[in-house]
PDB file of N, CA and C in Angstrom:
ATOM      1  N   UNK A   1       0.835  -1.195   0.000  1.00  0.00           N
ATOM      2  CA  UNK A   1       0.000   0.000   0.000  1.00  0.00           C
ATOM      3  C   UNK A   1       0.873   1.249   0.000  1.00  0.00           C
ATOM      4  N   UNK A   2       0.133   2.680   0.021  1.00  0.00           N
ATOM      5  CA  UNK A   2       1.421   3.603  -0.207  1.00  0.00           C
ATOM      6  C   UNK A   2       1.571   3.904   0.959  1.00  0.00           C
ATOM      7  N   UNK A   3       1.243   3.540   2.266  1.00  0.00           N
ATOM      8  CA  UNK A   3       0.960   3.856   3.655  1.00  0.00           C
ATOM      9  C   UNK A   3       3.027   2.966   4.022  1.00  0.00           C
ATOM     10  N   UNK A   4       2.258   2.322   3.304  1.00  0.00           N
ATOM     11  CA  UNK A   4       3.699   1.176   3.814  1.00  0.00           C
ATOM     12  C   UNK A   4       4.619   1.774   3.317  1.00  0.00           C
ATOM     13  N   UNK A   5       4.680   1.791   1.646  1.00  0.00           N
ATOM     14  CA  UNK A   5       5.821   2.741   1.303  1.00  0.00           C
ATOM     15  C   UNK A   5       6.179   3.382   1.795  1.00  0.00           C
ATOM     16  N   UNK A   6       5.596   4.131   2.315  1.00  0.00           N
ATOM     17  CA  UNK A   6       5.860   5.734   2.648  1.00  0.00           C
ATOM     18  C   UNK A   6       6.892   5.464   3.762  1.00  0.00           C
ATOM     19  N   UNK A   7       6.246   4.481   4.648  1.00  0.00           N
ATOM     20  CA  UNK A   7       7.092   4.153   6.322  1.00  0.00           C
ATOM     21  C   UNK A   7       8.575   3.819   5.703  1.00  0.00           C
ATOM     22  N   UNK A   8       8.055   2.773   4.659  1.00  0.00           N
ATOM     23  CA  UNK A   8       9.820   1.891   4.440  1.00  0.00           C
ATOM     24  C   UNK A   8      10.535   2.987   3.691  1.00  0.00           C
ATOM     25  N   UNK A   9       9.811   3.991   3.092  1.00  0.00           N
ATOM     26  CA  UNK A   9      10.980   4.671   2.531  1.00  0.00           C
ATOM     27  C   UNK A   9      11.511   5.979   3.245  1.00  0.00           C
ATOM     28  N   UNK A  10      11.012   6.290   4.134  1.00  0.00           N
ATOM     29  CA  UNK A  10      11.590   6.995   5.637  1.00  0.00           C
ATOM     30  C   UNK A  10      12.665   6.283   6.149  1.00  0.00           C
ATOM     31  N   UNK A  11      12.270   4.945   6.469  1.00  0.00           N
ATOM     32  CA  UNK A  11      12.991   3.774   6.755  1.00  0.00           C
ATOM     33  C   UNK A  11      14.350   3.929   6.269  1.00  0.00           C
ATOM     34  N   UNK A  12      14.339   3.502   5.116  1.00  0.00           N
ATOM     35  CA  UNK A  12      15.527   3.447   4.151  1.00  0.00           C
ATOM     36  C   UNK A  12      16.199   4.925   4.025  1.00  0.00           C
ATOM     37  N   UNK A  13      15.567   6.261   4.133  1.00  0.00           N
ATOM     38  CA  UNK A  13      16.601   7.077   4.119  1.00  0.00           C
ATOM     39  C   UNK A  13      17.074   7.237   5.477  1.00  0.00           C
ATOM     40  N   UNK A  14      16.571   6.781   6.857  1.00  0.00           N
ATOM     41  CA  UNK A  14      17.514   6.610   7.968  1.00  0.00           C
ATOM     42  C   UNK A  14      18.107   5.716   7.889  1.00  0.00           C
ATOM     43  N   UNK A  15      18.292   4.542   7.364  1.00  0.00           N
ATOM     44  CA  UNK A  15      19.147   3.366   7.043  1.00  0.00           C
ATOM     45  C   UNK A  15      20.670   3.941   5.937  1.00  0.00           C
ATOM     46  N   UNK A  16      20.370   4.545   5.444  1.00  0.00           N
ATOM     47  CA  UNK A  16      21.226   5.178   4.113  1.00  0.00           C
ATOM     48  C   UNK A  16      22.004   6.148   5.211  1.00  0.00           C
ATOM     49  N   UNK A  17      21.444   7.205   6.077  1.00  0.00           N
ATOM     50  CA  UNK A  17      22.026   8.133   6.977  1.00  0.00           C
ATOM     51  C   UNK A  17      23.243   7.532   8.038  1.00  0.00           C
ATOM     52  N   UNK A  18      22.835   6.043   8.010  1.00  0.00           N
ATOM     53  CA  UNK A  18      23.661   5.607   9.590  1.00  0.00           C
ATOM     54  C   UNK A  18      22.859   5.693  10.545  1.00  0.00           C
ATOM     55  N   UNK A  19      21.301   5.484  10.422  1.00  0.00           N
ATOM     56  CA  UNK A  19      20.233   5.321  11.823  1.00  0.00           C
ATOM     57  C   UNK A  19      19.112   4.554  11.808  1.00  0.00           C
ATOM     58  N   UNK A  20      18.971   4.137  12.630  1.00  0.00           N
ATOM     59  CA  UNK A  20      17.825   3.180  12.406  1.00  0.00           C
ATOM     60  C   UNK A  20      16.332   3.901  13.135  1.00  0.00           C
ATOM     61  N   UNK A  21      14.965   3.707  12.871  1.00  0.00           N
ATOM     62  CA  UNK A  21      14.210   3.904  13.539  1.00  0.00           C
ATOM     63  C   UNK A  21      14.384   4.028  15.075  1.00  0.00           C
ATOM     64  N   UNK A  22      13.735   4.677  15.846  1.00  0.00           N
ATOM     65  CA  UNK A  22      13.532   4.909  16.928  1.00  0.00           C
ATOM     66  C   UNK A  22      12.159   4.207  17.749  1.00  0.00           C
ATOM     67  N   UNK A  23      11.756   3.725  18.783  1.00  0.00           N
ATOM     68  CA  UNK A  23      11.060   2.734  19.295  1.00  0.00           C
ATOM     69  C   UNK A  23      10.261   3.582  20.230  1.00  0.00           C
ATOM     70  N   UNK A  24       9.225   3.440  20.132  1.00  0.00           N
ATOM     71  CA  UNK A  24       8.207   4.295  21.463  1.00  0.00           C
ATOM     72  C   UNK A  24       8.698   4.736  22.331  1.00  0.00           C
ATOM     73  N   UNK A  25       9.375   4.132  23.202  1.00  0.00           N
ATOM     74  CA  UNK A  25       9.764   4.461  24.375  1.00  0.00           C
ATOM     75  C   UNK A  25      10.975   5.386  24.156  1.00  0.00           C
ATOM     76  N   UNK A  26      12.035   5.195  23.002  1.00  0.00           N
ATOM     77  CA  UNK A  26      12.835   6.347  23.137  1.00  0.00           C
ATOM     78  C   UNK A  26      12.074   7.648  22.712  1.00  0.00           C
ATOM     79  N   UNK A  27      10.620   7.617  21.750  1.00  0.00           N
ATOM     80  CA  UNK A  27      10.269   8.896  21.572  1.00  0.00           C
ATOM     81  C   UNK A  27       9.347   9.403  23.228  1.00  0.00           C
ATOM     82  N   UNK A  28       9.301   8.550  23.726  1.00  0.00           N
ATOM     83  CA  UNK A  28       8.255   9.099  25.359  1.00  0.00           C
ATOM     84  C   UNK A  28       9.918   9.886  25.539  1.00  0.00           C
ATOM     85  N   UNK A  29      11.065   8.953  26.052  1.00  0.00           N
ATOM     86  CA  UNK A  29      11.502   9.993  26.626  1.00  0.00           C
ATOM     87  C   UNK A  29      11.979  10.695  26.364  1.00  0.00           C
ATOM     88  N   UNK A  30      12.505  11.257  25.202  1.00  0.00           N
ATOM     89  CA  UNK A  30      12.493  12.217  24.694  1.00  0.00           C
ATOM     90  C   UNK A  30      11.645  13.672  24.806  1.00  0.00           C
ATOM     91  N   UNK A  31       9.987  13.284  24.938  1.00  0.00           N
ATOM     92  CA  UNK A  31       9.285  14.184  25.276  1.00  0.00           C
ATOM     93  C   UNK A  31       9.388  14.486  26.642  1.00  0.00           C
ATOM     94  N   UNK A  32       9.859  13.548  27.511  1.00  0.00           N
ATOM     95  CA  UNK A  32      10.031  14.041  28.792  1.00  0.00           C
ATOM     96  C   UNK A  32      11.429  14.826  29.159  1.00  0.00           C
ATOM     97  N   UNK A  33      12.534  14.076  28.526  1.00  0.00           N
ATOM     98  CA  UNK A  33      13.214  15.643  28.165  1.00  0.00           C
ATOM     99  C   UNK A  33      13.474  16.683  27.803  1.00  0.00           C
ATOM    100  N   UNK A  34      12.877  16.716  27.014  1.00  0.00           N
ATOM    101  CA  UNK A  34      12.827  18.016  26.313  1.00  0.00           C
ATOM    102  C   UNK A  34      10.896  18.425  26.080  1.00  0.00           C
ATOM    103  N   UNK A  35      10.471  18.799  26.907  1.00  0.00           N
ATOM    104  CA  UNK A  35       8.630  19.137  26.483  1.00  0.00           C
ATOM    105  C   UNK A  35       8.594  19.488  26.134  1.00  0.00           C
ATOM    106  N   UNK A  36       9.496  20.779  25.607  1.00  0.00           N
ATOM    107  CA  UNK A  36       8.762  21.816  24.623  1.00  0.00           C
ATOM    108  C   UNK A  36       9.291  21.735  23.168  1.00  0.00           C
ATOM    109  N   UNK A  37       9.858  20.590  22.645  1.00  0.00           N
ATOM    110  CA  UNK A  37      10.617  20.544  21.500  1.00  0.00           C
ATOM    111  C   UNK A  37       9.167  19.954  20.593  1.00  0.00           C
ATOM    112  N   UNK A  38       8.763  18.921  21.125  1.00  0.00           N
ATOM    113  CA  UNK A  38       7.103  18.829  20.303  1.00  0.00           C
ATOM    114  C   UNK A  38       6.300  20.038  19.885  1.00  0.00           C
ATOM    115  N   UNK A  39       6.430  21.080  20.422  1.00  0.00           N
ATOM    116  CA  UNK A  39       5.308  22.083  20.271  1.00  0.00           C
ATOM    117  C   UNK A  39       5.831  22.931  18.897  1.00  0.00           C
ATOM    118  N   UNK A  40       7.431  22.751  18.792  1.00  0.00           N
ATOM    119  CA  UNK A  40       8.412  23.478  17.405  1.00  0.00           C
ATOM    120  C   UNK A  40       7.929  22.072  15.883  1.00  0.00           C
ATOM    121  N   UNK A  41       7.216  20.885  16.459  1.00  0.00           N
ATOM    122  CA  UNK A  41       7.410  20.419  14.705  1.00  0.00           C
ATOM    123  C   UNK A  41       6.925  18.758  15.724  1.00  0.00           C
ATOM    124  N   UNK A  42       5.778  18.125  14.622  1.00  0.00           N
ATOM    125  CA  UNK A  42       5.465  16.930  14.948  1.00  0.00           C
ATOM    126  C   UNK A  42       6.368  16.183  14.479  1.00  0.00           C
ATOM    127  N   UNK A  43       6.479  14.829  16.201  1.00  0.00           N
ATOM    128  CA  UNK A  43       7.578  14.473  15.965  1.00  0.00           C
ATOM    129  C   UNK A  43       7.277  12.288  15.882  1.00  0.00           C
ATOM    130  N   UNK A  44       7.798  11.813  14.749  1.00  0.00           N
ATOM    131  CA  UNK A  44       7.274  10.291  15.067  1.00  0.00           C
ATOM    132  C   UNK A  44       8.025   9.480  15.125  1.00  0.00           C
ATOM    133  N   UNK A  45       7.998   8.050  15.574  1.00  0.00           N
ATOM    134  CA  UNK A  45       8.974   6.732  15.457  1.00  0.00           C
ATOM    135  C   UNK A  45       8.333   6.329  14.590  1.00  0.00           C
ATOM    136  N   UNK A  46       9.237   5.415  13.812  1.00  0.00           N
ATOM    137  CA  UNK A  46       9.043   4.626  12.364  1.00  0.00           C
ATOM    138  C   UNK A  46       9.340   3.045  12.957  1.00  0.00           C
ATOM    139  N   UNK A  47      10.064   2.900  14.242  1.00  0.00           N
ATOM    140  CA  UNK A  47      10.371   1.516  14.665  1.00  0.00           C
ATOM    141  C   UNK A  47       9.396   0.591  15.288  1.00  0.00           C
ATOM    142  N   UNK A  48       8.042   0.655  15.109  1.00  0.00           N
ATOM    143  CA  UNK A  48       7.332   0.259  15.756  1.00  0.00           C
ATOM    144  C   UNK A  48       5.550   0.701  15.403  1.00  0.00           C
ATOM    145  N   UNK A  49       5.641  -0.481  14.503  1.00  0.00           N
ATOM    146  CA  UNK A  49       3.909  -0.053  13.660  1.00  0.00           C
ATOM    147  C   UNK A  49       2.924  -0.514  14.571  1.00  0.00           C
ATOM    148  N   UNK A  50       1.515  -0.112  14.756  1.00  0.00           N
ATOM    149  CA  UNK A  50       0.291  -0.428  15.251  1.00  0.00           C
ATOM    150  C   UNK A  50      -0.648  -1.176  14.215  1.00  0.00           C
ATOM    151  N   UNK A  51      -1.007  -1.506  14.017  1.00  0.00           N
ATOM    152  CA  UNK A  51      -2.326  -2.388  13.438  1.00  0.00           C
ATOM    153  C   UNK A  51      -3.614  -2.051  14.064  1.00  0.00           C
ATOM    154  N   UNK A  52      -4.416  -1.313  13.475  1.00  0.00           N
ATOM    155  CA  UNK A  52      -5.648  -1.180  13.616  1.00  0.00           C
ATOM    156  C   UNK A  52      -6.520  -2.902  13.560  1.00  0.00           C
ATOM    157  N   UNK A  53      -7.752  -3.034  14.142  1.00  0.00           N
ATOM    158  CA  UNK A  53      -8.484  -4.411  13.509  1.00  0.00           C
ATOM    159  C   UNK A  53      -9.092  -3.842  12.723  1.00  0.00           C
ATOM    160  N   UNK A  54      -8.935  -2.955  11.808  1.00  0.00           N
ATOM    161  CA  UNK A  54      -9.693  -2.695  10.505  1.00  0.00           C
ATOM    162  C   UNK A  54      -8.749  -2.982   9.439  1.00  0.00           C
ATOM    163  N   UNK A  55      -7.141  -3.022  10.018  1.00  0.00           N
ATOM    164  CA  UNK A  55      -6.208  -3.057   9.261  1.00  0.00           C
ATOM    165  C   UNK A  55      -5.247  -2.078   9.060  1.00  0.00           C
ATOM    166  N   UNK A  56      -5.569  -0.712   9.452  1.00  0.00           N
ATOM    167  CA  UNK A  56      -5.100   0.597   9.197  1.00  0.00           C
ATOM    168  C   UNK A  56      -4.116   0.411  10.048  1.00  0.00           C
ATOM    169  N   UNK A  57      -2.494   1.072   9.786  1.00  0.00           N
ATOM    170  CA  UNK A  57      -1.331   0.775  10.767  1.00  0.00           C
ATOM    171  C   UNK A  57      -1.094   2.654  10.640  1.00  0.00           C
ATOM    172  N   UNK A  58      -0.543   2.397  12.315  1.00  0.00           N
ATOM    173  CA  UNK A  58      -0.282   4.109  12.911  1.00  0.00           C
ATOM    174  C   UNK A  58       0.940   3.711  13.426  1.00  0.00           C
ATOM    175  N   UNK A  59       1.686   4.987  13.570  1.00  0.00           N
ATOM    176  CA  UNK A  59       2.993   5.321  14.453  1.00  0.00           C
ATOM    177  C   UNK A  59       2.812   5.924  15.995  1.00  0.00           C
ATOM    178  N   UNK A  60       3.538   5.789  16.739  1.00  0.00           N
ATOM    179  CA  UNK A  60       3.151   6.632  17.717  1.00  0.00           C
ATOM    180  C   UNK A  60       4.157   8.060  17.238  1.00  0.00           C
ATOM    181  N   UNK A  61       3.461   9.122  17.844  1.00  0.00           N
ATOM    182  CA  UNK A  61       3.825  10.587  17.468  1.00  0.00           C
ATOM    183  C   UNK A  61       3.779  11.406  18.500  1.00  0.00           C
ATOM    184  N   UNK A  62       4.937  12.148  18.428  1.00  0.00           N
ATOM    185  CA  UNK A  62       4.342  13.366  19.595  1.00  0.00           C
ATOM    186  C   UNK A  62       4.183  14.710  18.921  1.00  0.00           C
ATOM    187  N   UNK A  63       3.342  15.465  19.369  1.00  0.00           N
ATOM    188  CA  UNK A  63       2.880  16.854  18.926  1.00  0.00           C
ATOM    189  C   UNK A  63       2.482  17.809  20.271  1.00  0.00           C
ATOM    190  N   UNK A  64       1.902  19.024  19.635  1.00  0.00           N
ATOM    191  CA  UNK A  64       0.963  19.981  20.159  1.00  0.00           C
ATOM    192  C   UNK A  64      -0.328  20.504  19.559  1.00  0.00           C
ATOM    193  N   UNK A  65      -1.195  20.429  20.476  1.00  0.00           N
ATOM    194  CA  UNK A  65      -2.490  20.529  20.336  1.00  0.00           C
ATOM    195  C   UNK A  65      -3.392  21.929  20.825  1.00  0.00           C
ATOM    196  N   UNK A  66      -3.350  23.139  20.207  1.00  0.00           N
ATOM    197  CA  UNK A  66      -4.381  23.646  21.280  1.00  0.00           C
ATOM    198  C   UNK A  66      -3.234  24.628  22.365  1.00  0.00           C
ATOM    199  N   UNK A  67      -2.335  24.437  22.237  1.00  0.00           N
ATOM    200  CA  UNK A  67      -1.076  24.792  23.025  1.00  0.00           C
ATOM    201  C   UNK A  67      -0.885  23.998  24.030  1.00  0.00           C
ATOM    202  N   UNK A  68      -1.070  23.013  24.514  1.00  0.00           N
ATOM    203  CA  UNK A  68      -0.997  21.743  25.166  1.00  0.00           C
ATOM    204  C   UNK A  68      -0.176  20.501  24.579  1.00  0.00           C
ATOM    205  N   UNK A  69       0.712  20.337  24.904  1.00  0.00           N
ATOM    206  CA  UNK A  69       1.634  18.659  24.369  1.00  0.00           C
ATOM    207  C   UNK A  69       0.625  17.730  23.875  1.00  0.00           C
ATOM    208  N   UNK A  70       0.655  16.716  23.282  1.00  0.00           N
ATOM    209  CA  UNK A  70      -0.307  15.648  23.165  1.00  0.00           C
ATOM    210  C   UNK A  70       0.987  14.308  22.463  1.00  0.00           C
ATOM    211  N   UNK A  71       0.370  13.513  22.788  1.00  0.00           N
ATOM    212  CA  UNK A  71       1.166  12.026  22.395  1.00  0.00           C
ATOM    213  C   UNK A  71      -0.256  11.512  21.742  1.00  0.00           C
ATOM    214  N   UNK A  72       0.214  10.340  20.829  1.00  0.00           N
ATOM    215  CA  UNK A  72      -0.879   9.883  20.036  1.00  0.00           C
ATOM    216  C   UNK A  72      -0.344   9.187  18.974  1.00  0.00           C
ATOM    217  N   UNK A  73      -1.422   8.537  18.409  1.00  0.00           N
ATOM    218  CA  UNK A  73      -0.762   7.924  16.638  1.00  0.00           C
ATOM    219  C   UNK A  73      -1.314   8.324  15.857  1.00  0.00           C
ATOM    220  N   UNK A  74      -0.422   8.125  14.612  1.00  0.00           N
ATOM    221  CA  UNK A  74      -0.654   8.562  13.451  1.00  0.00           C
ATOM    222  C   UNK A  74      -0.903   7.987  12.233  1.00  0.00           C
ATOM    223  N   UNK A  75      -1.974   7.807  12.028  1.00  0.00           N
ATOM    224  CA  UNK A  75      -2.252   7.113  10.751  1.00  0.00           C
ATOM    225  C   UNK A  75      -1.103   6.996   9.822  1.00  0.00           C
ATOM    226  N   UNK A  76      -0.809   6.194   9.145  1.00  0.00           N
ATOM    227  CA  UNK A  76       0.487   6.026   7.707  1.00  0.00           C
ATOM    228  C   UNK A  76      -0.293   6.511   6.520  1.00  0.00           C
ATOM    229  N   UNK A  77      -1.430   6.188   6.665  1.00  0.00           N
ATOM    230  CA  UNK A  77      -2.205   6.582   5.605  1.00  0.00           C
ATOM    231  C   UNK A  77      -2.403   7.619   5.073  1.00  0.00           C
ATOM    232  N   UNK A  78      -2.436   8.481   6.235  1.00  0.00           N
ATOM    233  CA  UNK A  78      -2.502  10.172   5.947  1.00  0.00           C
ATOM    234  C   UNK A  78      -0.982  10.891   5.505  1.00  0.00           C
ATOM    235  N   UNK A  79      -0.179  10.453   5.572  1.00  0.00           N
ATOM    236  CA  UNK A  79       0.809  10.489   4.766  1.00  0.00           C
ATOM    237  C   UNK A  79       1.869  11.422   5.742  1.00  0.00           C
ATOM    238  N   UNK A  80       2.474  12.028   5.252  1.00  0.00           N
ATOM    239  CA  UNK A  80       3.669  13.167   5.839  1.00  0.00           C
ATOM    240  C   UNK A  80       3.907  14.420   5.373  1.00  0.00           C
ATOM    241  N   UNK A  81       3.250  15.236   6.490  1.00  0.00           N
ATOM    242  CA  UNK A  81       3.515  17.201   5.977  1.00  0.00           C
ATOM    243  C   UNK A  81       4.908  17.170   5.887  1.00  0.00           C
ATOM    244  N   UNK A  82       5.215  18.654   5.444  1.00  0.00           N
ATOM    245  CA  UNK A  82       6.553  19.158   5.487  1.00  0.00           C
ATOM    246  C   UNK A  82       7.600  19.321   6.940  1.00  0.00           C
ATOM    247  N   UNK A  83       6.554  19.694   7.946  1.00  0.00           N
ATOM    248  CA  UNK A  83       7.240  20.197   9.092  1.00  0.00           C
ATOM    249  C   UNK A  83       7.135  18.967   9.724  1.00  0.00           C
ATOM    250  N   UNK A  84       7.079  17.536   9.765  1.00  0.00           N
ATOM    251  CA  UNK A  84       6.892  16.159  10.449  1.00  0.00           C
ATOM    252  C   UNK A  84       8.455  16.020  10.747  1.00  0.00           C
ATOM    253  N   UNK A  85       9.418  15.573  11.838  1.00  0.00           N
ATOM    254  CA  UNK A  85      10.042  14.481  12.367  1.00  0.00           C
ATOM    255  C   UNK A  85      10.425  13.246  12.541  1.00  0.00           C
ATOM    256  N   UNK A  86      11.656  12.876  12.288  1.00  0.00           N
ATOM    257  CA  UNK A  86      11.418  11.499  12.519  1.00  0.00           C
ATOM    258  C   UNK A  86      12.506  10.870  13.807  1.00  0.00           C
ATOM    259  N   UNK A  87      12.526  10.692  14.498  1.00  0.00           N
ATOM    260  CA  UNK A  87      13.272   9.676  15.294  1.00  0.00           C
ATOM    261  C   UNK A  87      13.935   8.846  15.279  1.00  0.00           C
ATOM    262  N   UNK A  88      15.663   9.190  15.201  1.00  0.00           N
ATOM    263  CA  UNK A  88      15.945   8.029  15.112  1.00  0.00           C
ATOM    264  C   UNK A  88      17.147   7.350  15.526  1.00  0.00           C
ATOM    265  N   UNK A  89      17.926   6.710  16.168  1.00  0.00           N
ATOM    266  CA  UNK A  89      18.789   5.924  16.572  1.00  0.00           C
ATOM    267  C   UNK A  89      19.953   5.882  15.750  1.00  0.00           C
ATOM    268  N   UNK A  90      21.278   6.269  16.379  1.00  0.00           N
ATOM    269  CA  UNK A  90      22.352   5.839  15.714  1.00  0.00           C
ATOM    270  C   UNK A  90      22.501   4.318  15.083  1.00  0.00           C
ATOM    271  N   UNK A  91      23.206   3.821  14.517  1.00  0.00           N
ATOM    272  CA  UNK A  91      23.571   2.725  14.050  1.00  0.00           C
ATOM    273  C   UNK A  91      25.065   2.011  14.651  1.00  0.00           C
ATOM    274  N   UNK A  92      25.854   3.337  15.306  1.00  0.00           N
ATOM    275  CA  UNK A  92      26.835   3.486  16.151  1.00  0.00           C
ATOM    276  C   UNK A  92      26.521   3.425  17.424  1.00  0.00           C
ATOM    277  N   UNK A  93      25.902   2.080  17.916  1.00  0.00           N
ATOM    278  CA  UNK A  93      25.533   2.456  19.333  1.00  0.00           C
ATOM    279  C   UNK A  93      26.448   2.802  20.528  1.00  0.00           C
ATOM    280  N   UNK A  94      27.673   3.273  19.973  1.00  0.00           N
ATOM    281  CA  UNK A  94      28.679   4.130  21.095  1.00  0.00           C
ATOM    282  C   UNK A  94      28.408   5.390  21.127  1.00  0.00           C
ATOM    283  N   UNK A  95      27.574   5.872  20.013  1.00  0.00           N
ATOM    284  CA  UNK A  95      27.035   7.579  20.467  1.00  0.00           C
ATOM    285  C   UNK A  95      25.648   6.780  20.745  1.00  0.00           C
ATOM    286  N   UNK A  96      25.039   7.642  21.623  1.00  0.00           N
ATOM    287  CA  UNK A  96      23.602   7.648  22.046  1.00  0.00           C
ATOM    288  C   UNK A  96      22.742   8.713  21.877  1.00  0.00           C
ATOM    289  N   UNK A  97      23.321   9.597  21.111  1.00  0.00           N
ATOM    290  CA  UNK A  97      22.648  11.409  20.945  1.00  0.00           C
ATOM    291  C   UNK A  97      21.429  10.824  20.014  1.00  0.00           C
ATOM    292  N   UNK A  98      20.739  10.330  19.942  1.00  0.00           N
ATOM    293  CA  UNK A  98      19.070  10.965  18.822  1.00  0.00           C
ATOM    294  C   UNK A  98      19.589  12.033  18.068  1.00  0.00           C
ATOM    295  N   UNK A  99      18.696  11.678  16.729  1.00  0.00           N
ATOM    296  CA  UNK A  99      19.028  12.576  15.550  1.00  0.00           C
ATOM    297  C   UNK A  99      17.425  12.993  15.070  1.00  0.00           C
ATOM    298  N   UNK A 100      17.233  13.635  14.361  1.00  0.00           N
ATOM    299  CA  UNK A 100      15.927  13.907  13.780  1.00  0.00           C
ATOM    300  C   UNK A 100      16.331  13.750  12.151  1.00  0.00           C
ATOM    301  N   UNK A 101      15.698  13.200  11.546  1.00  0.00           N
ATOM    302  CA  UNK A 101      15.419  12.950   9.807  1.00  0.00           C
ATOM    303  C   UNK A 101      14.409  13.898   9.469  1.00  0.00           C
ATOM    304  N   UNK A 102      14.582  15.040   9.117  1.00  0.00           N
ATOM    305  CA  UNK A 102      13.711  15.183   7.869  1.00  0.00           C
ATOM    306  C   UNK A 102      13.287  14.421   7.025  1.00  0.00           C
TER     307      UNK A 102
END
């Protein structure tokens, strides 16, 4: 589907960079370090798909809502704005710094 594409080919340009997806839990804490970096640009993991039982697969994402933080998922389906984030993990796991992919 192009939902999938879309993920694997995010995928593949953090794979091409030297990073791999990022996993829920490194994007939670992330938001807990830094809170106000969500509210500058929605931010998602690619390491870790949801499955709807309708079939529909989401990411988890963090954003701002309203001027309020919000955590949540994100449909694949609906595709990717300009100002979206991505999360993601060295491939060098002797640095531990998070990177963001455009």
């Amino acid at each position: 589907s192009v939902a999938v594409e879309a993920r694997l080919g995010k995928a593949r340009a953090l794979d091409e960079a030297g990073f791999v997806p990022a996993l829920p839990a490194h994007l939670l804490a992330l938001g807990v370090a830094k809170p106000d970096l969500q509210r500058q640009f929605p931010i998602a993991t690619l390491g870790q798909v949801w499955a709807g039982s309708d079939g529909d697969r989401f990411v988890v994402c963090l954003g701002e809502s309203a001027g309020d933080r919000s955590v949540g998922l994100h449909w694949l389906g609906s595709g990717w704005f300009e100002g979206w984030r991505f999360l993601a993990i060295p491939l060098n796991f002797g640095c531990v710094k998070p990177c963001f992919l455009c």
